[in-house]
C-alpha atoms as a PDB file:
ATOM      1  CA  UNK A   1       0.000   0.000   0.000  1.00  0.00           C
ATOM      2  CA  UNK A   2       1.720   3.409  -1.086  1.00  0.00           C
ATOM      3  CA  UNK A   3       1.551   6.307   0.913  1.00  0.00           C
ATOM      4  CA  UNK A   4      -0.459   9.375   0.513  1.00  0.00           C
ATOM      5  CA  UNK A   5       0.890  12.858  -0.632  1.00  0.00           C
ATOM      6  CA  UNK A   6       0.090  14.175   3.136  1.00  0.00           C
ATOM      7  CA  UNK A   7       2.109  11.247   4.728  1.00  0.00           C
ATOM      8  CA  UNK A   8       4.952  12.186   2.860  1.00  0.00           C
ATOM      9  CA  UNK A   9       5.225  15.787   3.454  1.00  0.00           C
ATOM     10  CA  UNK A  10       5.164  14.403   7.111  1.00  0.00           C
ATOM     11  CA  UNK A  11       7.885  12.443   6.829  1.00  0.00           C
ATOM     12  CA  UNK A  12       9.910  14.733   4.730  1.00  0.00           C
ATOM     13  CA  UNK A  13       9.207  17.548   7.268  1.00  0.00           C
ATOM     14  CA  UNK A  14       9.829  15.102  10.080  1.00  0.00           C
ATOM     15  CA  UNK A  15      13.341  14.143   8.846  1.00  0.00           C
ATOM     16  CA  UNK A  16      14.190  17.782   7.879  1.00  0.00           C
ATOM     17  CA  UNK A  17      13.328  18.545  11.947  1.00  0.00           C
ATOM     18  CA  UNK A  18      15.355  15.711  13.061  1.00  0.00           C
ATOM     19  CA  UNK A  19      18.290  16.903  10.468  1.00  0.00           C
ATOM     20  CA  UNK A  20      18.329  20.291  11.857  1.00  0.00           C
ATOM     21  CA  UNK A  21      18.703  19.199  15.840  1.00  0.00           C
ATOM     22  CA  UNK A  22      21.165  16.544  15.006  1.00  0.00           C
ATOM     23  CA  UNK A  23      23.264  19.350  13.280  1.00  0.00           C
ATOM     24  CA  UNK A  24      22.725  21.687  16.280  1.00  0.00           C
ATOM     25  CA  UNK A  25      24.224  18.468  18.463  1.00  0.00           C
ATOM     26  CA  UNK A  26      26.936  17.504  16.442  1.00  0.00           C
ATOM     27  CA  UNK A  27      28.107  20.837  15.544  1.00  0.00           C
ATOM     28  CA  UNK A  28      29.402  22.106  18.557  1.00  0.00           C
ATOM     29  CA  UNK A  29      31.433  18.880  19.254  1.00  0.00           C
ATOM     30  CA  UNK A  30      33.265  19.445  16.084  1.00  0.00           C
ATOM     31  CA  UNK A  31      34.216  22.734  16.907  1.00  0.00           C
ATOM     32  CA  UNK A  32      35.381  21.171  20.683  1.00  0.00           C
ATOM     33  CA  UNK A  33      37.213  18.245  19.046  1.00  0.00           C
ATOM     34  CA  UNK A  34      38.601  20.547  16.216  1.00  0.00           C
ATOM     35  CA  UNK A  35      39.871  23.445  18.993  1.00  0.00           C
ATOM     36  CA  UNK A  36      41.797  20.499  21.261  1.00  0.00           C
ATOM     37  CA  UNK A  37      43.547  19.728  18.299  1.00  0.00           C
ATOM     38  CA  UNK A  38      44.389  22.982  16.509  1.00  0.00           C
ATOM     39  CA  UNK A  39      47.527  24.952  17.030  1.00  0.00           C
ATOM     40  CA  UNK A  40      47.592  28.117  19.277  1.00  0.00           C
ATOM     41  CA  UNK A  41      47.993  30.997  16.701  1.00  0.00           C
ATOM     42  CA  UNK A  42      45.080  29.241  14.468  1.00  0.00           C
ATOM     43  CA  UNK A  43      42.858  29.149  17.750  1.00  0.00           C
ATOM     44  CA  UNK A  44      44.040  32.549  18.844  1.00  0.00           C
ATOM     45  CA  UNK A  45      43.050  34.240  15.275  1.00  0.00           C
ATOM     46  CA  UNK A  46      39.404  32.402  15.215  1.00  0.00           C
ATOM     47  CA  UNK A  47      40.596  30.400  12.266  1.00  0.00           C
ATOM     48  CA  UNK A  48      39.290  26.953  13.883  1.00  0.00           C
ATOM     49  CA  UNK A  49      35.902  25.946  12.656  1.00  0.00           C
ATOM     50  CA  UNK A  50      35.218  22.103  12.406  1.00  0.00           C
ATOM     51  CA  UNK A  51      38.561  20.984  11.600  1.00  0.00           C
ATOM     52  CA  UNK A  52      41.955  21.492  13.322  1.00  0.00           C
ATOM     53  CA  UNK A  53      44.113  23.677  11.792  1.00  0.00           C
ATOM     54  CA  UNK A  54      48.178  23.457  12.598  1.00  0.00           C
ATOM     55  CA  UNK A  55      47.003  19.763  14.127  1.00  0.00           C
ATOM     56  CA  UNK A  56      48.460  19.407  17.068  1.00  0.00           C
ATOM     57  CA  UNK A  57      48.429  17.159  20.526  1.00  0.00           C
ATOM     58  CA  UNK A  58      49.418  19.536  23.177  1.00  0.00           C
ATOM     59  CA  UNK A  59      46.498  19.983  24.975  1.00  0.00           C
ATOM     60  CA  UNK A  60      46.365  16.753  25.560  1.00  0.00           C
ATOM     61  CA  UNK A  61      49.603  16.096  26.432  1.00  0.00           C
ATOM     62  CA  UNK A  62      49.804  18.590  28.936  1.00  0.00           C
ATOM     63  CA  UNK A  63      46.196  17.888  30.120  1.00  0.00           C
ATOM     64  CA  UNK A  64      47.338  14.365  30.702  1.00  0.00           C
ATOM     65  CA  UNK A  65      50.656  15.587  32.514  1.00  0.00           C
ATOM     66  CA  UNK A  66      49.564  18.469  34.215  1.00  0.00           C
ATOM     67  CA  UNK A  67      46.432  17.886  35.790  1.00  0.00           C
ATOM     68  CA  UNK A  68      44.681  14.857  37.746  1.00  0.00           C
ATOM     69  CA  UNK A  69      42.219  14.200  35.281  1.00  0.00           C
ATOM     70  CA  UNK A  70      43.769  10.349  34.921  1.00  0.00           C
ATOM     71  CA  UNK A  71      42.544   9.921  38.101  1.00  0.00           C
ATOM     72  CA  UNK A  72      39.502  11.307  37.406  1.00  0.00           C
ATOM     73  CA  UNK A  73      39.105   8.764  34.691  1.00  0.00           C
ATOM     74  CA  UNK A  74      39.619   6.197  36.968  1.00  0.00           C
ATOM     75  CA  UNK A  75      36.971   7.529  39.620  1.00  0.00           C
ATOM     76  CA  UNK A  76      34.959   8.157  37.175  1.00  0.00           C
ATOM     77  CA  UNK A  77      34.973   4.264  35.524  1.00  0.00           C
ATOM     78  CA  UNK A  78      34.649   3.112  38.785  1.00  0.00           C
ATOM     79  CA  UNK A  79      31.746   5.313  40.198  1.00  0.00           C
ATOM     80  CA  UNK A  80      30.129   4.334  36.780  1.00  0.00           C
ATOM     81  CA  UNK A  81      30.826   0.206  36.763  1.00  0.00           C
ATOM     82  CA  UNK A  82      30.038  -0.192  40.376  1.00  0.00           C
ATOM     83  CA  UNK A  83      27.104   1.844  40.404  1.00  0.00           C
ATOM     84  CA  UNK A  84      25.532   0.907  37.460  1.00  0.00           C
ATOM     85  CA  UNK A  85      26.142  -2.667  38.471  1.00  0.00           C
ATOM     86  CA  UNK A  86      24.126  -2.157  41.648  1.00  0.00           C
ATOM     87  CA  UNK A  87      21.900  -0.181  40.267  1.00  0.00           C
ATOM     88  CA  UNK A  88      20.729  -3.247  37.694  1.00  0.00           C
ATOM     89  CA  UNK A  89      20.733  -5.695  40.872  1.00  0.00           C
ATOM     90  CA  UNK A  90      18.317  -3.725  43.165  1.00  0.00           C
ATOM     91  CA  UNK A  91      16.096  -2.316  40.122  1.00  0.00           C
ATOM     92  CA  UNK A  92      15.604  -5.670  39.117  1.00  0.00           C
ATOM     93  CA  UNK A  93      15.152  -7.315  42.396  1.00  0.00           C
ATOM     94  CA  UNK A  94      12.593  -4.956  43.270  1.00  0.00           C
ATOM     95  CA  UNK A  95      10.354  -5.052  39.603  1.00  0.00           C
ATOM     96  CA  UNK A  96      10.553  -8.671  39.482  1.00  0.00           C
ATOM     97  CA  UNK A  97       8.172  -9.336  42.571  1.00  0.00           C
ATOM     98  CA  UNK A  98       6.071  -6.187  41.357  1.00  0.00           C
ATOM     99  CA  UNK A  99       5.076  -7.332  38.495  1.00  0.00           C
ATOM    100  CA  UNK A 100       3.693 -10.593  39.865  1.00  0.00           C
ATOM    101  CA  UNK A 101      -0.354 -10.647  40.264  1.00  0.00           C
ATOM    102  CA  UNK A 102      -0.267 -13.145  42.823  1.00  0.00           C
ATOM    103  CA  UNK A 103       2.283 -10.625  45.031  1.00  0.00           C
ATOM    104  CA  UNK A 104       0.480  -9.480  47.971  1.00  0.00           C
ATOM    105  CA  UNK A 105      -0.005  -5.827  48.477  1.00  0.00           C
ATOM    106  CA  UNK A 106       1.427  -4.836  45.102  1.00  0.00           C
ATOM    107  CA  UNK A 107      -0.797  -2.033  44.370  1.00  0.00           C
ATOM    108  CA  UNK A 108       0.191  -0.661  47.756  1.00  0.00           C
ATOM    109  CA  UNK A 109       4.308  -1.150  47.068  1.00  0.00           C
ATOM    110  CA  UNK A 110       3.865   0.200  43.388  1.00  0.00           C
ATOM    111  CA  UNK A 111       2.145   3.213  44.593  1.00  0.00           C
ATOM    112  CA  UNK A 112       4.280   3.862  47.723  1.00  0.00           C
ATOM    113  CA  UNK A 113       7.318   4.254  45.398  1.00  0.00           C
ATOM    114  CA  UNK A 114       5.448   5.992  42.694  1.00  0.00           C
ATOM    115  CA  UNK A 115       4.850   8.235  45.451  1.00  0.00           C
ATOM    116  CA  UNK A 116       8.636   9.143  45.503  1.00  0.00           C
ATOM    117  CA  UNK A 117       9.345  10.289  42.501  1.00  0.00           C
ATOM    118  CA  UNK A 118       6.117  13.384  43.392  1.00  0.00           C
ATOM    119  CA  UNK A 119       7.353  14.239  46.879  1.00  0.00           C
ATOM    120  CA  UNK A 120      11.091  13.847  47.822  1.00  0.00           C
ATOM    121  CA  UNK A 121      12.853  15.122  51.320  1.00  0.00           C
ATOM    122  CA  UNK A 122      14.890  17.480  50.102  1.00  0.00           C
ATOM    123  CA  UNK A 123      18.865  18.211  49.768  1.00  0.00           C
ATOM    124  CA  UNK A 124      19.527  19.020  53.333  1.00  0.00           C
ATOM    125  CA  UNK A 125      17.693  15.770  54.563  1.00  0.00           C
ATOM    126  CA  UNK A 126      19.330  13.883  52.421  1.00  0.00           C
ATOM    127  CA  UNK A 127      22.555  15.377  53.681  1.00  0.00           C
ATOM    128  CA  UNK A 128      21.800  15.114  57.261  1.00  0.00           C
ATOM    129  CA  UNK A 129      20.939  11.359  56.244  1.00  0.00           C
ATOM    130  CA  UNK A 130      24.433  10.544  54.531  1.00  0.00           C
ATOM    131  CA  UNK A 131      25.972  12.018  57.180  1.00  0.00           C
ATOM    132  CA  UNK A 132      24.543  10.406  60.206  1.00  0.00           C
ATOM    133  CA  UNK A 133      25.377   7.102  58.355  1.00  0.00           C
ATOM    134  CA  UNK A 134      28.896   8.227  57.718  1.00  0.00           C
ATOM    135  CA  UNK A 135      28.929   7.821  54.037  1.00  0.00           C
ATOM    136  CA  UNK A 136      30.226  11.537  53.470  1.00  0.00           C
ATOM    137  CA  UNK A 137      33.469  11.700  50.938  1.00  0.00           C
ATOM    138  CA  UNK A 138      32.821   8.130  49.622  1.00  0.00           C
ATOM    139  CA  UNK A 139      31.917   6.768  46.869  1.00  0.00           C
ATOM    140  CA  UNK A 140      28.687   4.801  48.739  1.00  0.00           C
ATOM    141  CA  UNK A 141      26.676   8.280  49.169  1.00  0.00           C
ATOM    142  CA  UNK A 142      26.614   8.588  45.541  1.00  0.00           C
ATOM    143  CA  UNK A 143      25.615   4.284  45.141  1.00  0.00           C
ATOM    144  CA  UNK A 144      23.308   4.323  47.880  1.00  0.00           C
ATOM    145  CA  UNK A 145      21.191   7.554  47.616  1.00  0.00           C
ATOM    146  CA  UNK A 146      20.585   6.828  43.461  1.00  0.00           C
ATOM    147  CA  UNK A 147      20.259   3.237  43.864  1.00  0.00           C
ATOM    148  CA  UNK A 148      16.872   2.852  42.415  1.00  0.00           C
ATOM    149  CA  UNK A 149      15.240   5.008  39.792  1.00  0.00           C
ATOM    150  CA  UNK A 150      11.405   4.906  40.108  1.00  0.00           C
ATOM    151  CA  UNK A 151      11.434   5.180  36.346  1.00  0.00           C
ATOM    152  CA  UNK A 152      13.642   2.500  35.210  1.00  0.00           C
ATOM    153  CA  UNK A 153      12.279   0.059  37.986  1.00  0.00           C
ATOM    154  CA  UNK A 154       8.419   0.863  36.449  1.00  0.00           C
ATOM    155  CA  UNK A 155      10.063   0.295  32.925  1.00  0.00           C
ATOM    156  CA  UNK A 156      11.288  -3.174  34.255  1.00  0.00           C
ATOM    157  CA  UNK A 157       7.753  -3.647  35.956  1.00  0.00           C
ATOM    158  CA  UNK A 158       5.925  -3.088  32.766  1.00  0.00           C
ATOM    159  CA  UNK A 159       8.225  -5.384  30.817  1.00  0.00           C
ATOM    160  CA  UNK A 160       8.470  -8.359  33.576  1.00  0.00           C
ATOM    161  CA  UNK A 161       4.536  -7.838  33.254  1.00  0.00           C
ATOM    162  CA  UNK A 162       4.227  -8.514  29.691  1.00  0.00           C
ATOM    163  CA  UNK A 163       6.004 -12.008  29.885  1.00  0.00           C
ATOM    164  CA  UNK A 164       3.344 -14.901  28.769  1.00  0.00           C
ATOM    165  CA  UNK A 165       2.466 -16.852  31.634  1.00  0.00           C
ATOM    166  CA  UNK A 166       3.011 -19.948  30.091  1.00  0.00           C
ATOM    167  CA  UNK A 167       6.213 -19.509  29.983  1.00  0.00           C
ATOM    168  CA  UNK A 168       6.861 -19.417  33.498  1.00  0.00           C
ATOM    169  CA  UNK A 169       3.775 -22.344  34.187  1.00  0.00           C
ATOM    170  CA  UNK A 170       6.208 -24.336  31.864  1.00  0.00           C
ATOM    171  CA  UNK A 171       9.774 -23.764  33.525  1.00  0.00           C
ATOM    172  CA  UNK A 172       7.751 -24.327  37.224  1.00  0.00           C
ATOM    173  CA  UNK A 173       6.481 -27.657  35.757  1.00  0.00           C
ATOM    174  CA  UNK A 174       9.953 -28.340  34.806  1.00  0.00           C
ATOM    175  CA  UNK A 175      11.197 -27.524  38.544  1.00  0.00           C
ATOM    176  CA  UNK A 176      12.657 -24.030  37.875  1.00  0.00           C
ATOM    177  CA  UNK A 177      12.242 -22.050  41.326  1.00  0.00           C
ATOM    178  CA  UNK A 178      11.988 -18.353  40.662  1.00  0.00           C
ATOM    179  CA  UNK A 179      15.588 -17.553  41.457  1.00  0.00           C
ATOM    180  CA  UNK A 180      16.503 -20.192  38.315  1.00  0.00           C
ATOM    181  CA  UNK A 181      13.675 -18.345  36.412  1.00  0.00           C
ATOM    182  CA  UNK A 182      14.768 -15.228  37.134  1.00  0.00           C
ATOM    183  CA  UNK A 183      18.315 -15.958  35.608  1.00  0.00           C
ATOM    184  CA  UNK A 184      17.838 -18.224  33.319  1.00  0.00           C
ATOM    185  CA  UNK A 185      14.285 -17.282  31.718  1.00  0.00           C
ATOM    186  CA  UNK A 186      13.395 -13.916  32.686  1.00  0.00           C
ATOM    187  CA  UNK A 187      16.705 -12.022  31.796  1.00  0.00           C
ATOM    188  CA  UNK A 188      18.061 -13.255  28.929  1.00  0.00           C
ATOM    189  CA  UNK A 189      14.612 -12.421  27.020  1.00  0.00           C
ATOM    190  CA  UNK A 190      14.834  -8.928  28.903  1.00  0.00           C
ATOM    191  CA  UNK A 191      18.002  -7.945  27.278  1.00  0.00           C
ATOM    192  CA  UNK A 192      16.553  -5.031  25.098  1.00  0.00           C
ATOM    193  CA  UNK A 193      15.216  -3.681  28.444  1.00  0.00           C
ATOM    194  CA  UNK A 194      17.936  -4.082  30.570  1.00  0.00           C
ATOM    195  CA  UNK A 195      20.305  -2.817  28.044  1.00  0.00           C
ATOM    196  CA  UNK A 196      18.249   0.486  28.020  1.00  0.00           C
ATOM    197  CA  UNK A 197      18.236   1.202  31.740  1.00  0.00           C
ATOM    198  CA  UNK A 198      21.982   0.176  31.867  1.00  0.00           C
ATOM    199  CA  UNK A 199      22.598   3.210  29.385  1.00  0.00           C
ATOM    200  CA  UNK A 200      20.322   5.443  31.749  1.00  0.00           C
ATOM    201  CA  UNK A 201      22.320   4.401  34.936  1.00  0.00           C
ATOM    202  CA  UNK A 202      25.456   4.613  33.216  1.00  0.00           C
ATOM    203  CA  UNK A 203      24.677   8.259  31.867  1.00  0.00           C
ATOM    204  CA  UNK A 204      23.385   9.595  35.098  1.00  0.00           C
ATOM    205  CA  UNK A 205      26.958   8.032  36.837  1.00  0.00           C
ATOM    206  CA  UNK A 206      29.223   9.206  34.417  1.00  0.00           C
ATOM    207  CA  UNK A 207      27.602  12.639  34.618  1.00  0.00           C
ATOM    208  CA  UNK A 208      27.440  12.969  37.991  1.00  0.00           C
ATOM    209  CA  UNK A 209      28.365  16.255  38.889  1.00  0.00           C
ATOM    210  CA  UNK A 210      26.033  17.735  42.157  1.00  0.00           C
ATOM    211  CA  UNK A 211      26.018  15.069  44.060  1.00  0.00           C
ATOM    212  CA  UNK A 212      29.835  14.636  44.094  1.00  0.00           C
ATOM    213  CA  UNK A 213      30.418  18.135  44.958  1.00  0.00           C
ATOM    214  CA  UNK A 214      27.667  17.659  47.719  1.00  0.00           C
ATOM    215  CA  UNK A 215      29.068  14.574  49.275  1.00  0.00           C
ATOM    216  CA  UNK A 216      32.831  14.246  48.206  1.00  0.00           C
ATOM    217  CA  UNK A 217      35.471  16.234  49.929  1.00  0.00           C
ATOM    218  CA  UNK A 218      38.687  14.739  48.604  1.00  0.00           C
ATOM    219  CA  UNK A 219      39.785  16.219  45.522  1.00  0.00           C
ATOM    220  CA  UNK A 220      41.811  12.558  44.899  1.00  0.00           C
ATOM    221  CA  UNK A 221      38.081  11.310  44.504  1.00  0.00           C
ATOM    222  CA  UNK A 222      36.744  13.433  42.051  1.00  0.00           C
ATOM    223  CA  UNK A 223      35.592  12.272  39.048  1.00  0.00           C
ATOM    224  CA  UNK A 224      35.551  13.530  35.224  1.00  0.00           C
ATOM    225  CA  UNK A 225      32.499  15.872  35.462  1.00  0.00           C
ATOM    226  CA  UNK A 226      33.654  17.612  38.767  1.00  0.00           C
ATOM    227  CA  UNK A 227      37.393  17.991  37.240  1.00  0.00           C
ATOM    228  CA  UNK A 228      36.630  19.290  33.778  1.00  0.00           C
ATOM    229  CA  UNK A 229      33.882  21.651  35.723  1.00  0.00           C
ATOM    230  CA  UNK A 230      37.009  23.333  37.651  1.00  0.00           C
ATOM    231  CA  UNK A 231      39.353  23.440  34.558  1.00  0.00           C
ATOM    232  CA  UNK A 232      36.566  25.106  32.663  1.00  0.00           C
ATOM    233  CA  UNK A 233      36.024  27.983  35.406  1.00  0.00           C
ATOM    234  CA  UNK A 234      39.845  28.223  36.810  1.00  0.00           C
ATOM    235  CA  UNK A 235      41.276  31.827  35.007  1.00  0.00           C
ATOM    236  CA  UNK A 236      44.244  30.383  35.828  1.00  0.00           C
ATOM    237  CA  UNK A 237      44.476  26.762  34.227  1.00  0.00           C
ATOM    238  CA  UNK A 238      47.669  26.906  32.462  1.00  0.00           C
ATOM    239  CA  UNK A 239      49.606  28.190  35.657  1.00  0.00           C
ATOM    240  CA  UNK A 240      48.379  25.043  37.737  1.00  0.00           C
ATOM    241  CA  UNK A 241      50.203  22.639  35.370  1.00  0.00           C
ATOM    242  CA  UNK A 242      53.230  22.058  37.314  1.00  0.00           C
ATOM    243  CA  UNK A 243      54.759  20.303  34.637  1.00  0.00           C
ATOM    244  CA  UNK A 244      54.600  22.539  32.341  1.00  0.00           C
ATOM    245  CA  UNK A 245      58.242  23.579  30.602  1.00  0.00           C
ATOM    246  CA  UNK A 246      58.596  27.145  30.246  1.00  0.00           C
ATOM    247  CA  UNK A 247      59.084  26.646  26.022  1.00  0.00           C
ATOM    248  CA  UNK A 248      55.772  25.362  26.306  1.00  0.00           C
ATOM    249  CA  UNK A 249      54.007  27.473  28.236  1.00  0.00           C
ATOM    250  CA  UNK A 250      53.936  30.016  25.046  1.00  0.00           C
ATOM    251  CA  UNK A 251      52.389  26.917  23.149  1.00  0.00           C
ATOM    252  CA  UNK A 252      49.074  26.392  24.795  1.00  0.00           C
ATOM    253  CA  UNK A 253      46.131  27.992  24.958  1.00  0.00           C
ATOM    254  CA  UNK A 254      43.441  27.856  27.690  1.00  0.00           C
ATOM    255  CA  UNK A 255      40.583  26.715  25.349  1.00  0.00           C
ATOM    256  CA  UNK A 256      42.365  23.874  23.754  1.00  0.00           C
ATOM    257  CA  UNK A 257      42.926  22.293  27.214  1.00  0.00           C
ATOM    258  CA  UNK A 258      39.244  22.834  28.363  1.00  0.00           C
ATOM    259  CA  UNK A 259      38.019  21.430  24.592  1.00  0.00           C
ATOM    260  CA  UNK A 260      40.512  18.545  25.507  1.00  0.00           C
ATOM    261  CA  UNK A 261      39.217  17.955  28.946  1.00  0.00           C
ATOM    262  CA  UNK A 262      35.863  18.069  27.708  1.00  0.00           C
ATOM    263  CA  UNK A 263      36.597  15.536  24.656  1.00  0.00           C
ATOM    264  CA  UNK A 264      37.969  13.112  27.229  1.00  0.00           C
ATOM    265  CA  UNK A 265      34.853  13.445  29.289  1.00  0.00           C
ATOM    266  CA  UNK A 266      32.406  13.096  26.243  1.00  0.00           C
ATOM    267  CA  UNK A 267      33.558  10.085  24.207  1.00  0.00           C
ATOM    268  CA  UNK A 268      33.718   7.246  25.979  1.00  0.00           C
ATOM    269  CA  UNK A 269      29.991   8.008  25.912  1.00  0.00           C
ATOM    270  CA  UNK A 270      29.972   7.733  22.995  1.00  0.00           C
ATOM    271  CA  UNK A 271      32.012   4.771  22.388  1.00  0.00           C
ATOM    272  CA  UNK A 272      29.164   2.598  24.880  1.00  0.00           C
ATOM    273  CA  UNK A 273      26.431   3.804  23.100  1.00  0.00           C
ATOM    274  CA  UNK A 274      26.485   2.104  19.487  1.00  0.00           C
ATOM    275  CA  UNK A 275      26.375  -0.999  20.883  1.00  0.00           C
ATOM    276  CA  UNK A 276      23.608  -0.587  23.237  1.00  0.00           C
ATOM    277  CA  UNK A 277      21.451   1.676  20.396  1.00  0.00           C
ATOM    278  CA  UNK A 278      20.088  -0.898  19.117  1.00  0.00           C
ATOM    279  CA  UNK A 279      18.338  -1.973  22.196  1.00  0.00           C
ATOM    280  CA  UNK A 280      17.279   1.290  23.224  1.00  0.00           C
ATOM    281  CA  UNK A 281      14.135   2.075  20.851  1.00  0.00           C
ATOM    282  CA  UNK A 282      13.179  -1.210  21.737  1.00  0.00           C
ATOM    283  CA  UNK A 283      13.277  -1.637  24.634  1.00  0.00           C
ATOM    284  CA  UNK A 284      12.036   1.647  25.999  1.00  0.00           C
ATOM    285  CA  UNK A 285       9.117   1.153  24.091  1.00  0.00           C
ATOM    286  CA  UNK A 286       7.955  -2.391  24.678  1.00  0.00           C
ATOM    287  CA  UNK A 287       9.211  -1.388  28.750  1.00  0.00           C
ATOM    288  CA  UNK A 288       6.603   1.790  28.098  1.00  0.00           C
ATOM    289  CA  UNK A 289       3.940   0.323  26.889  1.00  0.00           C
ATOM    290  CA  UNK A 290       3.343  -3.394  28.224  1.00  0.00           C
ATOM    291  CA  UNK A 291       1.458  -4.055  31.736  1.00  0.00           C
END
């Protein structure tokens, strides 16, 4: 069945749209990637667009030597890993049983946490809170206080929901308990679904930016987002690299170290998310929709 004249003005008009914002997106990454790599007198006489002129690594040398953000990485990865790993153990612990009809007092636990996401403490509260636990300036404030989004454990509910009941009548009749179903049954059919709230998790970790300034004190613990924050705002970045040689010094410019800082931030991003695209349409959707 061809489509109508209307239907494709929509689409053409709907792919122009989409054209347009992914060119406002992409554009201004170019022009980050192309400043961390240009030379100082091109970057200092505006003639950097989208492509780095006099290429050059510099930036990142001296970004690499100078400054912590190595060890930012590696907070960073492991905030990220461990958290997102956690993250996908509780979530799914907790929508499993919720999306059961023969749970008792389901409604009840669905709403109660549904109720969370509408009315929440409050930052001092939750201060007070990681405090009096004595979780301030480690890495568990920022595990414990995230550990379970409301919306990717309803997006789990919905999708455990959906699953045939014959399926799981014929693994019990085969003697599966529902820690075997769970694992063996359950998941691996859930991997669209999972995959997409492992992206979310990851994201919101790798991002994290208020909480760590909140909760960590220890400079040696901050990650990529609080590290490329302070190199961004610091008048006085280039000075702070102790080891910096004074031949150099006349070789850098602030904004190709902040464009290089914020390059190392952004890809590995983007480097995760191709292989979990796939999944994500998909399973946000079918997690949306079904129950």
């Amino acid at each position: 069945m061809g489509t109508s004249l209307g239907e494709r003005m929509f689409y053409a008009v709907n792919y122009a749209l989409l054209g347009i914002i992914g060119l406002i997106c992409i554009v201004p990454l170019f022009h980050i990637v192309a400043l961390s790599l240009s030379g100082p007198d091109a970057i200092a006489t505006g003639r950097v667009s989208f492509w780095p002129v006099e290429p050059t690594l510099l930036a990142y040398k001296h970004m690499i030597d100078g400054t912590d953000i190595l060890n930012a990485f590696k907070n960073s990865v492991i905030i990220t890993a461990a958290g997102t790993a956690m993250n996908l153990v509780f979530t799914i612990l907790a929508a499993y049983p919720l999306a059961k009809k023969h749970f008792y007092f389901r409604r009840f636990f669905t709403l109660a946490i549904v109720f969370t996401m509408l009315f929440k403490a409050g930052m001092i509260p939750d201060y007070l809170l990681v405090k009096s636990l004595g979780l301030v300036n480690t890495y568990w404030s920022l595990w414990l206080m995230g550990l379970i989004s409301v919306y990717n454990l309803l997006i789990l509910r919905s999708f455990f929901a959906g699953m045939p009941e014959e399926l799981e009548d014929a693994a019990r009749i085969d003697g599966s308990g529902e820690w075997r179903l769970l694992g063996q049954i359950i998941l691996p059919l859930s991997l669209p679904v999972i995959a997409t709230v492992t992206l979310f998790y990851a994201v919101g970790h790798w991002n994290a930016f208020f909480n760590v300034m909140i909760y960590i004190h220890d400079a040696e613990k901050y990650n990529l987002s609080v590290l490329v924050q302070n190199m961004i705002r610091s008048s006085s970045i280039l000075a702070e690299m102790s080891n910096l040689n004074p031949e150099d010094y006349v070789q850098l410019t602030p904004e190709a170290v902040k464009s290089a800082s914020v390059v190392v931030m952004t890809v590995p991003m983007l480097l995760v998310y191709p292989f979990l695209q796939k999944y994500f349409v998909k399973g946000a959707l079918i997690g949306a929709v079904k129950g």
